[in-house]
Protein backbone atom coordinates (compact mmCIF):
# COMPACT_ATOMS: atom_id res chain seq x y z
CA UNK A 1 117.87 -16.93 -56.51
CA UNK A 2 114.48 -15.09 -56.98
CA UNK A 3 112.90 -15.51 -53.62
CA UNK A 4 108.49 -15.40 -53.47
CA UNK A 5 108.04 -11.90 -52.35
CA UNK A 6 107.53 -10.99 -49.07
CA UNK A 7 104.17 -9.16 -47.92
CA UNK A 8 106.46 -5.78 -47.41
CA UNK A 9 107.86 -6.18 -51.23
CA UNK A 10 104.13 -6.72 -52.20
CA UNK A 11 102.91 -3.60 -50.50
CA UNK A 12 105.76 -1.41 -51.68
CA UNK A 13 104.98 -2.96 -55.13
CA UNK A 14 101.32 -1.62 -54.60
CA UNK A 15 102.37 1.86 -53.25
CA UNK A 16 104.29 2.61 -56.51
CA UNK A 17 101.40 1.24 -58.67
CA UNK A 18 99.67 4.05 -56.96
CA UNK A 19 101.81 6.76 -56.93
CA UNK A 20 101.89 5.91 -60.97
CA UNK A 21 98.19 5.65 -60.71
CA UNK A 22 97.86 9.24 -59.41
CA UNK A 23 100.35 10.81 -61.81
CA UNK A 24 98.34 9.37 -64.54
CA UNK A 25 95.52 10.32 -63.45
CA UNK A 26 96.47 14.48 -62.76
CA UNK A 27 97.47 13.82 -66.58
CA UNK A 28 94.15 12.91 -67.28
CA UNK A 29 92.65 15.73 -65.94
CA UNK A 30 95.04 18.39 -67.26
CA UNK A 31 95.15 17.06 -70.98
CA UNK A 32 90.97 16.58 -71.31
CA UNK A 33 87.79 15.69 -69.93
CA UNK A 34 85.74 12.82 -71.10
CA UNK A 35 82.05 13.12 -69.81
CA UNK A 36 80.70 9.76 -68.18
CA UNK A 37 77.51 8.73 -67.98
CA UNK A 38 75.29 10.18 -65.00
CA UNK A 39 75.42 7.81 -61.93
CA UNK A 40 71.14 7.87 -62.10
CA UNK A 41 71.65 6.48 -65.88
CA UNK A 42 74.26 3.91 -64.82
CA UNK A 43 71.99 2.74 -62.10
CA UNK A 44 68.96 2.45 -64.25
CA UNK A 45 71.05 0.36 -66.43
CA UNK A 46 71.90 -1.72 -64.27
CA UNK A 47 68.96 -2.46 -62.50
CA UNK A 48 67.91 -3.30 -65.75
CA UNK A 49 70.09 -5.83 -66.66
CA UNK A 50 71.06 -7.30 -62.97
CA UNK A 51 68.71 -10.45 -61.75
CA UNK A 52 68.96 -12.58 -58.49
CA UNK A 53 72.02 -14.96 -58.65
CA UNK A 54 68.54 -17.57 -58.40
CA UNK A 55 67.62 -16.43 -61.60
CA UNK A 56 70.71 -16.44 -63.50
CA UNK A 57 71.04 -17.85 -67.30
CA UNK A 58 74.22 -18.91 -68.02
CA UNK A 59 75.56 -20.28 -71.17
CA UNK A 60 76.90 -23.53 -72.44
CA UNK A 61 80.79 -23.69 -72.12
CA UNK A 62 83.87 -25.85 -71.77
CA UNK A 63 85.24 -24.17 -68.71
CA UNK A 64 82.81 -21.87 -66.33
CA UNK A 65 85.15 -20.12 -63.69
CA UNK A 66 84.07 -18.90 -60.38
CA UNK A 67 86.37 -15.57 -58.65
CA UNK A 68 86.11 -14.73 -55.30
CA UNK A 69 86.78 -11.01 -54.16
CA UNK A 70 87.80 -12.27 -51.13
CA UNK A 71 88.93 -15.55 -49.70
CA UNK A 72 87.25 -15.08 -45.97
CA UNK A 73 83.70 -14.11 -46.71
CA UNK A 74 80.87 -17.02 -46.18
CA UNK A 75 79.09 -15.66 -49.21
CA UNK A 76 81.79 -16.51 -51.59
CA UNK A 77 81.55 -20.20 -50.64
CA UNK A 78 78.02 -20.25 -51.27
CA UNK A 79 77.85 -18.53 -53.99
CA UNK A 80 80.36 -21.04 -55.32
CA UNK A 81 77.90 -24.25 -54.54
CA UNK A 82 75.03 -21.92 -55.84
CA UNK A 83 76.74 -21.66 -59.39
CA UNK A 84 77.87 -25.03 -59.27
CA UNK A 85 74.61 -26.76 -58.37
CA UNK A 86 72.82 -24.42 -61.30
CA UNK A 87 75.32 -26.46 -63.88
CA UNK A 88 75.03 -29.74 -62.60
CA UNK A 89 71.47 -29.65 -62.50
CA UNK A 90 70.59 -27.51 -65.86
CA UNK A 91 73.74 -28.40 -67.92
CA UNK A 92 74.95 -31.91 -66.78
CA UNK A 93 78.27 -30.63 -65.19
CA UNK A 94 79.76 -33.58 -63.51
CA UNK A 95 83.75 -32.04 -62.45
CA UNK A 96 84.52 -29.21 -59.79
CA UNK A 97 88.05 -27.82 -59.14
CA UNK A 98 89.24 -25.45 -57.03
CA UNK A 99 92.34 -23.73 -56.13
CA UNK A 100 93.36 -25.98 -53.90
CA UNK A 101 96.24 -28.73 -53.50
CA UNK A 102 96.14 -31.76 -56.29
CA UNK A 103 96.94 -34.70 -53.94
CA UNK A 104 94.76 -33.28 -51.19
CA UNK A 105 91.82 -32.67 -53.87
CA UNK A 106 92.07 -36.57 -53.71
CA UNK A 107 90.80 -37.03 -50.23
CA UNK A 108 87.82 -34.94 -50.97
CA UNK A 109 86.99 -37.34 -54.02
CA UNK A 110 87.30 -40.05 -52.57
CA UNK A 111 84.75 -38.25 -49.54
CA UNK A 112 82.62 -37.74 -52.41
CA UNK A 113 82.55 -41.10 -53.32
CA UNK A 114 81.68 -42.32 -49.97
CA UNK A 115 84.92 -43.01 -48.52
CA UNK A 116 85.70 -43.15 -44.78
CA UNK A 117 86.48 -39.48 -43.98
CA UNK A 118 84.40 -36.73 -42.43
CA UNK A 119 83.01 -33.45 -44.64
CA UNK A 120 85.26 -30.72 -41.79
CA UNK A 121 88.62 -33.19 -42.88
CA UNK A 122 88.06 -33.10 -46.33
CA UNK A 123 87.63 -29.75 -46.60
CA UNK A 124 90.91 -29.42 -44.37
CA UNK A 125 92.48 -32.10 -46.43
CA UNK A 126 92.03 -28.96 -49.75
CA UNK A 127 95.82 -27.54 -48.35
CA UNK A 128 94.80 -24.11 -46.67
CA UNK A 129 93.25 -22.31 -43.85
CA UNK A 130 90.79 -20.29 -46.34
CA UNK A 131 88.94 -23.76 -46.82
CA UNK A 132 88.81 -24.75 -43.25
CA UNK A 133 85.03 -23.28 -42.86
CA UNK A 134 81.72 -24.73 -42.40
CA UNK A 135 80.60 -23.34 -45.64
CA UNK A 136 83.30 -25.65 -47.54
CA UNK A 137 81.99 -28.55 -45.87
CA UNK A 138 78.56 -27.93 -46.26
CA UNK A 139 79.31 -27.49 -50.18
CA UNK A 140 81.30 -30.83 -50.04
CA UNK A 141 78.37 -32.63 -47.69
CA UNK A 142 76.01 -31.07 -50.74
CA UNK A 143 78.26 -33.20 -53.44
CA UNK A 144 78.18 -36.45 -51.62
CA UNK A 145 74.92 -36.31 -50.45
CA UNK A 146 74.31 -35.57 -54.43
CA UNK A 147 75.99 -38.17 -55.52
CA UNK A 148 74.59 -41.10 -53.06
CA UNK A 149 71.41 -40.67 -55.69
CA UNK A 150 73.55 -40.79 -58.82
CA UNK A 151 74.90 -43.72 -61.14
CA UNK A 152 78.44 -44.11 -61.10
CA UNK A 153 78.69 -42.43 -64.74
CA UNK A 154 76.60 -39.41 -63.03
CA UNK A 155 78.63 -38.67 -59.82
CA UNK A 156 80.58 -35.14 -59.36
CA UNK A 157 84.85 -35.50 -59.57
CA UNK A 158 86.49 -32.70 -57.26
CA UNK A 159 89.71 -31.83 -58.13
CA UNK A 160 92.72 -29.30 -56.85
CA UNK A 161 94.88 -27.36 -59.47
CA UNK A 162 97.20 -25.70 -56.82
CA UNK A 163 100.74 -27.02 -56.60
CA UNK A 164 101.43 -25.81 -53.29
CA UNK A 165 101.85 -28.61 -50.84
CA UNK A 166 103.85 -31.74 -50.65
CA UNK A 167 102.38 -34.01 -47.86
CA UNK A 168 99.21 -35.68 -49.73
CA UNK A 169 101.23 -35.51 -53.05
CA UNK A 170 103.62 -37.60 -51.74
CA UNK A 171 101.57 -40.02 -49.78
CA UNK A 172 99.74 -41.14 -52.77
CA UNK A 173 102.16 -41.16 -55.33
CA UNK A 174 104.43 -43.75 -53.26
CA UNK A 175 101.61 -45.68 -52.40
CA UNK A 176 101.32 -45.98 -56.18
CA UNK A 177 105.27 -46.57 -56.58
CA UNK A 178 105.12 -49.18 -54.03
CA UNK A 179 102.73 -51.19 -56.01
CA UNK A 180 104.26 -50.68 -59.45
CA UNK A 181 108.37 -50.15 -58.22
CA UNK A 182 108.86 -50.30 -54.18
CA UNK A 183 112.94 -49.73 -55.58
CA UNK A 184 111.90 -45.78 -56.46
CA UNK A 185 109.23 -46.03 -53.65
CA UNK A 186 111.63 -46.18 -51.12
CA UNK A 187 114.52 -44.61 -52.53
CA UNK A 188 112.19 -41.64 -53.46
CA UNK A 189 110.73 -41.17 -49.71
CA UNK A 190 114.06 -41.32 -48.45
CA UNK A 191 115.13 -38.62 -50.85
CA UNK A 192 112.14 -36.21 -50.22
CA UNK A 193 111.60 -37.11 -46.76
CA UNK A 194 112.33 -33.15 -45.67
CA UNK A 195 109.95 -31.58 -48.64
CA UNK A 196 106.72 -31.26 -46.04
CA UNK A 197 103.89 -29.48 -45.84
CA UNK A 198 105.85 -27.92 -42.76
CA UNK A 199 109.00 -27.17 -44.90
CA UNK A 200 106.98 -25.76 -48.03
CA UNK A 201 108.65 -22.82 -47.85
CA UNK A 202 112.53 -23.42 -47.29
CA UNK A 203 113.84 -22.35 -50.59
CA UNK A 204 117.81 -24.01 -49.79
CA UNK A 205 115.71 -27.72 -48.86
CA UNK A 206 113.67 -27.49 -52.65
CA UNK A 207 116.07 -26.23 -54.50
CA UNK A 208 118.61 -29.69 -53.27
CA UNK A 209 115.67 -31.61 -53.58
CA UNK A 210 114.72 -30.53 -57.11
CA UNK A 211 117.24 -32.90 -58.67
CA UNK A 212 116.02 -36.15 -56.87
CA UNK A 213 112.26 -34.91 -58.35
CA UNK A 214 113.42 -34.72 -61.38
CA UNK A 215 115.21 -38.11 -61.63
CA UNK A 216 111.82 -39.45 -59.85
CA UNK A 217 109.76 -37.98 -62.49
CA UNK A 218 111.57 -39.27 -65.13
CA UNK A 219 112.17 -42.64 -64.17
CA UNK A 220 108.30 -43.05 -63.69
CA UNK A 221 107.85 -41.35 -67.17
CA UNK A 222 110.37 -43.66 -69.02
CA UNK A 223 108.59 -47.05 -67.08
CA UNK A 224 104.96 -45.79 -68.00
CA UNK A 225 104.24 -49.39 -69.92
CA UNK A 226 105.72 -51.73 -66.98
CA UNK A 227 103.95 -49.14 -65.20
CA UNK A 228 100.48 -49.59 -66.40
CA UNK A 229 100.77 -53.18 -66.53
CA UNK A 230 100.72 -53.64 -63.34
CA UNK A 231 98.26 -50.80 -62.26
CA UNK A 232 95.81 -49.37 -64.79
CA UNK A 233 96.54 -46.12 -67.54
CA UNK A 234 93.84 -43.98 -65.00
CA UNK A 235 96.08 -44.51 -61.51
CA UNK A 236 99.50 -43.99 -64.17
CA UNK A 237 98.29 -40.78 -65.16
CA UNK A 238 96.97 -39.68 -61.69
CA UNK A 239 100.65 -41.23 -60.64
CA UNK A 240 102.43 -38.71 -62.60
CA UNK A 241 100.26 -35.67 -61.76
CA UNK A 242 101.36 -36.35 -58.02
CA UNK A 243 104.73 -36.41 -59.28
CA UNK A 244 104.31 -33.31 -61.37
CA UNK A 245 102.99 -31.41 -58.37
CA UNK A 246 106.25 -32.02 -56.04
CA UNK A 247 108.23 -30.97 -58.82
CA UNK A 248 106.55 -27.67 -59.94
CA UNK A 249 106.30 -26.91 -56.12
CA UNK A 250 110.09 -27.18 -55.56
CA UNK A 251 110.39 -24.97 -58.72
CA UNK A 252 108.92 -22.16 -57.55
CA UNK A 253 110.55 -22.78 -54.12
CA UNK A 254 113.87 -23.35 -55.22
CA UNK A 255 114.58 -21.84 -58.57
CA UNK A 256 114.59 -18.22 -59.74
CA UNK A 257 111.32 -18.62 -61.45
CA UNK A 258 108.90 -15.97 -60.93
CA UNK A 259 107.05 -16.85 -58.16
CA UNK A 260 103.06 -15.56 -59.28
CA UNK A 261 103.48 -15.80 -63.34
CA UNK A 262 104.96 -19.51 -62.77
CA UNK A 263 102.36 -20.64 -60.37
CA UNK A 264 99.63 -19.28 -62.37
CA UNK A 265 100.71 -21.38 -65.45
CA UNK A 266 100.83 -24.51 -64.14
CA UNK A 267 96.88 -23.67 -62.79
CA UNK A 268 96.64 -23.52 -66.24
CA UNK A 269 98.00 -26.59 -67.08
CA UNK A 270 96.51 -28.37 -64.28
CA UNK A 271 92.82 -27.11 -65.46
CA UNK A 272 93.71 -28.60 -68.94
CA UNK A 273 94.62 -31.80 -67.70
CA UNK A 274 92.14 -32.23 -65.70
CA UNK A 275 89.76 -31.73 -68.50
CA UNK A 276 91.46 -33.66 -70.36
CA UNK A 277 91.78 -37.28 -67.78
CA UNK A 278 88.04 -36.37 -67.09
CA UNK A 279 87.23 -37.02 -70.98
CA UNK A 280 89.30 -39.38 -71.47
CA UNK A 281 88.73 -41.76 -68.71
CA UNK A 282 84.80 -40.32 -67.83
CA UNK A 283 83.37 -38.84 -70.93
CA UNK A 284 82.91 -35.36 -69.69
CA UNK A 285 83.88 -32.49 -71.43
CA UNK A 286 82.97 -29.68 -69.18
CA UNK A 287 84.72 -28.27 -66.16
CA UNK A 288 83.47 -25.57 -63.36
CA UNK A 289 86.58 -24.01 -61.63
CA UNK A 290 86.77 -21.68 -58.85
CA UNK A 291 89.87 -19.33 -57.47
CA UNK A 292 90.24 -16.07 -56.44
CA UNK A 293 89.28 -13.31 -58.75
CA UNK A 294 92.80 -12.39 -59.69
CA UNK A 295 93.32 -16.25 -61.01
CA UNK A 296 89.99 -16.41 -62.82
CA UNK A 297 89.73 -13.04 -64.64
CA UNK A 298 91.53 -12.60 -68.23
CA UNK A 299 93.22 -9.97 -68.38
CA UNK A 300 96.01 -10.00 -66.01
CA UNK A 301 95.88 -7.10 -63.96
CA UNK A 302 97.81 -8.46 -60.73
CA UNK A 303 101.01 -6.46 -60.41
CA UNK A 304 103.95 -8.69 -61.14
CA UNK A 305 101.73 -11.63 -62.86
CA UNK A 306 102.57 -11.57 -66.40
CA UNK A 307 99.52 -13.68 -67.31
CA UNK A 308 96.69 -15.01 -64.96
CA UNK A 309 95.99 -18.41 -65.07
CA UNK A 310 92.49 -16.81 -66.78
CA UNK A 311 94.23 -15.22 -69.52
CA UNK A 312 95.92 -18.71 -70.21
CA UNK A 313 92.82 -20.57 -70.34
CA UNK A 314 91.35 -17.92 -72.49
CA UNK A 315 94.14 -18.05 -75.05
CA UNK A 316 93.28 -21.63 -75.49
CA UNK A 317 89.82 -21.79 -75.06
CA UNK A 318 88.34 -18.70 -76.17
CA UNK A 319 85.08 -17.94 -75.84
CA UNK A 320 84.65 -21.35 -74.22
CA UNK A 321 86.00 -20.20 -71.49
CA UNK A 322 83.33 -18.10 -69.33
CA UNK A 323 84.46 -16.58 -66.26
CA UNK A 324 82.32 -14.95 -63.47
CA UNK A 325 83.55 -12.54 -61.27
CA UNK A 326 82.44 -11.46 -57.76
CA UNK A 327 82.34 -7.95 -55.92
CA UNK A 328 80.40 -6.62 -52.50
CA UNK A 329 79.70 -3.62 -51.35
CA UNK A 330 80.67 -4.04 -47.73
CA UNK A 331 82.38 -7.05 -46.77
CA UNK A 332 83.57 -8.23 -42.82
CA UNK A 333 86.16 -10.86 -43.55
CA UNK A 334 88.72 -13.59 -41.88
CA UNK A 335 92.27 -12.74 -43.50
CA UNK A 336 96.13 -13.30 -41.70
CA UNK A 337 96.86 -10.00 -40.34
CA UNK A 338 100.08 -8.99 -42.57
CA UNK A 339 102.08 -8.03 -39.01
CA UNK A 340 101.37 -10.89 -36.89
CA UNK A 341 100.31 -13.90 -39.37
CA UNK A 342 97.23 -13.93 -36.79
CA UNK A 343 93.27 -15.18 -38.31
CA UNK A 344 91.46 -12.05 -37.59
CA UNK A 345 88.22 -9.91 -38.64
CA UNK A 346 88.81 -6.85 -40.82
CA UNK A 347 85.97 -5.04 -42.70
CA UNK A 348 85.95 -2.73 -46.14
CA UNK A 349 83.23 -0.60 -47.96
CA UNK A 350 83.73 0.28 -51.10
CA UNK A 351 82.81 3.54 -52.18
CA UNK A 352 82.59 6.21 -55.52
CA UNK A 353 79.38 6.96 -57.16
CA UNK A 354 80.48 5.05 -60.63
CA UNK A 355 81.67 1.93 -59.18
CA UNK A 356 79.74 -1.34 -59.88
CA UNK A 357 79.85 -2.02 -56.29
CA UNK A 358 78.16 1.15 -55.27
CA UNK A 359 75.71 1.07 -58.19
CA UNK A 360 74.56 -2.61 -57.13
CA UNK A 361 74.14 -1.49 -53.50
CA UNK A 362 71.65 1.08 -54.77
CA UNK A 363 69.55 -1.97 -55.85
CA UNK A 364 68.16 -2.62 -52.99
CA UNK A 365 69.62 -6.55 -53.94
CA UNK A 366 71.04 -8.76 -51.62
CA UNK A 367 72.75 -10.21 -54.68
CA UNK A 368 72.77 -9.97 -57.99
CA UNK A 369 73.96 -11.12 -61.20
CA UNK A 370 75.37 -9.41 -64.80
CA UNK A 371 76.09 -10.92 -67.63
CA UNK A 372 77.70 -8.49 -69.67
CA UNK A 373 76.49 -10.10 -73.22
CA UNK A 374 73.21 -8.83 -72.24
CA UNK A 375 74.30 -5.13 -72.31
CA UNK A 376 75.93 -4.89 -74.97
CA UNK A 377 73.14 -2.94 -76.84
CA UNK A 378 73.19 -0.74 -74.41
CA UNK A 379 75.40 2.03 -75.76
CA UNK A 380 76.34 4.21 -72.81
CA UNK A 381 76.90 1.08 -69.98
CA UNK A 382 78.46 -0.94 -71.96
CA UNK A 383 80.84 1.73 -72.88
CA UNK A 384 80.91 2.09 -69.20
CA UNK A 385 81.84 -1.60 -68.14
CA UNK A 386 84.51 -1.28 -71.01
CA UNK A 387 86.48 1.30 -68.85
CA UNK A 388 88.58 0.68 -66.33
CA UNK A 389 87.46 0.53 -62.06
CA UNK A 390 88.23 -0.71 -58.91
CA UNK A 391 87.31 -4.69 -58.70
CA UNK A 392 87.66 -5.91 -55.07
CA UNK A 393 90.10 -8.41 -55.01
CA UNK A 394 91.78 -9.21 -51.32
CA UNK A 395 93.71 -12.68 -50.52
CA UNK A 396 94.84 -14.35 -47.63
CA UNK A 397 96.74 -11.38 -46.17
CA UNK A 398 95.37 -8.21 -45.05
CA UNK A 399 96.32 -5.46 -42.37
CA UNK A 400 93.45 -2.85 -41.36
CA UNK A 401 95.22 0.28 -42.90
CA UNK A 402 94.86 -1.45 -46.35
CA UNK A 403 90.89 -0.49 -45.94
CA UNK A 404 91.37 3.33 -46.16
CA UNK A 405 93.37 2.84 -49.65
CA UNK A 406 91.40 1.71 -52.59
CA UNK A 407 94.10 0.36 -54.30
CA UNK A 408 95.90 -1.80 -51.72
CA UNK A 409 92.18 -4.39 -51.98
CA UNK A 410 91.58 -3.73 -55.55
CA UNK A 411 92.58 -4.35 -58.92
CA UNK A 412 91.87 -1.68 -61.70
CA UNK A 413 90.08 -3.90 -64.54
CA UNK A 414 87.96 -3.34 -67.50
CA UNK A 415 84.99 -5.61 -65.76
CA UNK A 416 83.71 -6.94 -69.66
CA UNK A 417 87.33 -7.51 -70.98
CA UNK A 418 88.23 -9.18 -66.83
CA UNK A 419 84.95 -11.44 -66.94
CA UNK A 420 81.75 -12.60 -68.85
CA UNK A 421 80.13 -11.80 -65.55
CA UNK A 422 79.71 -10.53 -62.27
CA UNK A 423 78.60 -12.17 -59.24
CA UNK A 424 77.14 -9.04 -56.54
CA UNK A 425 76.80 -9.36 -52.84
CA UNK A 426 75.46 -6.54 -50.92
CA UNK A 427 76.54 -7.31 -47.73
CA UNK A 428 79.56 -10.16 -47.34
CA UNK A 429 79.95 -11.43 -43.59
CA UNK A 430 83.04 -13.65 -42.42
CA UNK A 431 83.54 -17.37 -42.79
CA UNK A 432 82.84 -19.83 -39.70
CA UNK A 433 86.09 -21.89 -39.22
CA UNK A 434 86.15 -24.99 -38.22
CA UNK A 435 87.01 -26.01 -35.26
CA UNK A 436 90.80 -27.43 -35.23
């Protein structure tokens, strides 16, 4: 059985991307030499073209998708409500979902719509440590506070397309079952009562547990009209998400699936459905996202993932599909060491005179945004932005000696091909947890 690879198998992965990288590139330079543009014409170019993230136009679209470059920095949550409150306010956008567990999404709706829970345990309730900041739950406080002024046909859905946990998955769907068919409830708990949050990653526990999903999934599919008769079609359909999720979570736990390719297609799938229950059962037909860069972008750069959940969306979608990316020049960020699984502070500057990152710095911006549409008359930088470079792109695991090698925080994209757009921050500093 495939196993999810470990951080070592994910460095040595990276290692022989660059040892390829480098033999490439001495190819390069021994076979011919392709003139780029001067740096000082690059930089004009973009200061040209680059506004304030306040002053950014962006375009109608199905799906809008937010990256983050890195999942500690405070700026990247802000930036996130920034984006998000530019859509709801100039383009109606009503829906926000995040990479972040389904069932636990729940808790922060029902925060949203005024229910009994606190901003710090909703954002906690999202499934993992990278949301546990003050920045999350001032963007959630921002929502409900929103929506306390709105009719109920006006107030913002939050949503989780991750299929990584168990616990709030399986809390909600039984309280459903016990309504509908206390028989499966209990024989169902019983059954999964070892698939926890705690156990998430015990590959022997999913993979006997997969067969008791299954049967769970498919009695609740083949009773959908008894079902709905005694509930509503809305908490069915939410029903069998929270079903959906246990089961593609023991799949990738205990089946030889490929861990990143399978996870990222059922994001995809998630996304779809939620845009799809949100029209159905709310009229709205537009969707703001937001995941780390490698989910959002299109092109699927991300050793090992043979298509990002970004590339999946934009097969279906198309050009209604807009995706934003982000990038800093210097960042100070919260990420799990990668030797001791320890929360700590580690800190990267980018560097090389061609890179977007550099060139923005040179702006004398705190932040900026690029929407590549707009260059596209410009001959020599949109050629540029067509080429290959380093796009920061650093999870939840990091270890300091990954700062002094390019390629172990980046991933080599085309930036115009990867995104619609880039998000710029000068300066990134860490998130503020909260307290636990």
């Amino acid at each position: 059985m495939k196993k999810r690879p470990t951080e070592s198998e994910i460095v040595m992965e990276k290692i022989v991307l660059i040892a390829a990288s480098l033999l490439l590139m001495l190819s390069v330079l021994t076979g011919f030499d392709t003139p780029a543009p001067a740096a000082s014409s690059l930089q004009s170019s973009l200061q040209k073209y680059a506004v304030p993230v306040a002053k950014m136009e962006l375009p109608a679209k199905t799906i809008i998708g937010f990256g983050e470059a890195t999942h500690g920095n405070k700026q990247f949550t802000t930036l996130k409500l920034d984006v998000f409150r530019h859509v709801v306010e100039k383009q109606s956008y009503r829906v926000f979902a995040i990479e972040g567990d389904f069932g636990g999404a729940q808790k922060v709706n029902d925060f949203l719509l005024g229910g009994h829970v606190t901003a710090n345990d909703a954002a906690k309730a999202i499934g993992f440590a990278i949301y546990n900041t003050q920045e999350m739950a001032d963007l959630l406080s921002w929502m409900r506070t929103y929506n306390e002024k709105q009719p109920a046909d006006q107030k913002i859905h939050f949503y989780g397309f991750d299929m990584q946990r168990y616990d709030h998955n399986k809390t909600r769907l039984f309280a459903y079952l016990q309504k509908v068919d206390p028989a499966l409830a209990s024989e169902s708990a019983k059954a999964l009562a070892k698939l926890t949050d705690q156990t998430v990653s015990d590959e022997k526990l999913a993979k006997e547990s997969l067969a008791s999903t299954r049967h769970m999934l498919e009695r609740i599919k083949q009773n959908k009209t008894a079902y709905i008769a005694k509930s509503s079609e809305k908490d069915y359909e939410l029903a069998v998400a929270y079903a959906e999720s246990i089961m593609q979570n023991a799949t990738l736990h205990g089946t030889n699936v490929p861990y990143g390719s399978t996870r990222d297609r059922f994001m995809a799938d998630r996304v779809n459905w939620i845009l799809a229950f949100e029209k159905k059962f709310y009229g709205r037909q537009q969707l703001f996202i937001a995941g780390h860069n490698g989910h959002i972008e299109k092109t699927s750069t991300t050793a090992g993932i043979i298509a990002s959940m970004g590339a999946h969306l934009a097969k279906t979608w198309g050009d209604q599909y807009y995706a934003i990316g982000s990038e800093f020049y210097e960042s100070s960020f919260l990420a799990k060491d990668a030797s001791t699984n320890e929360r700590k502070l580690f800190h990267v500057k980018n560097s090389g005179e061609q890179r977007l990152a550099v060139l923005f710095a040179k702006t004398g911006m705190a932040d900026g945004f690029l929407d590549f549409a707009k260059t596209r008359q410009d001959t020599a930088f949109s050629a540029y932005v067509n080429r290959a470079q380093p796009i920061s792109a650093i999870g939840d695991m990091f270890a300091s000696w990954y700062g002094s090698i390019e390629k172990m925080y980046t991933l080599q994209m085309v930036p115009a091909k990867a995104f619609d757009a880039l998000v710029f921050v000068r300066t990134a500093t860490p998130s503020v947890m909260l307290a636990e």
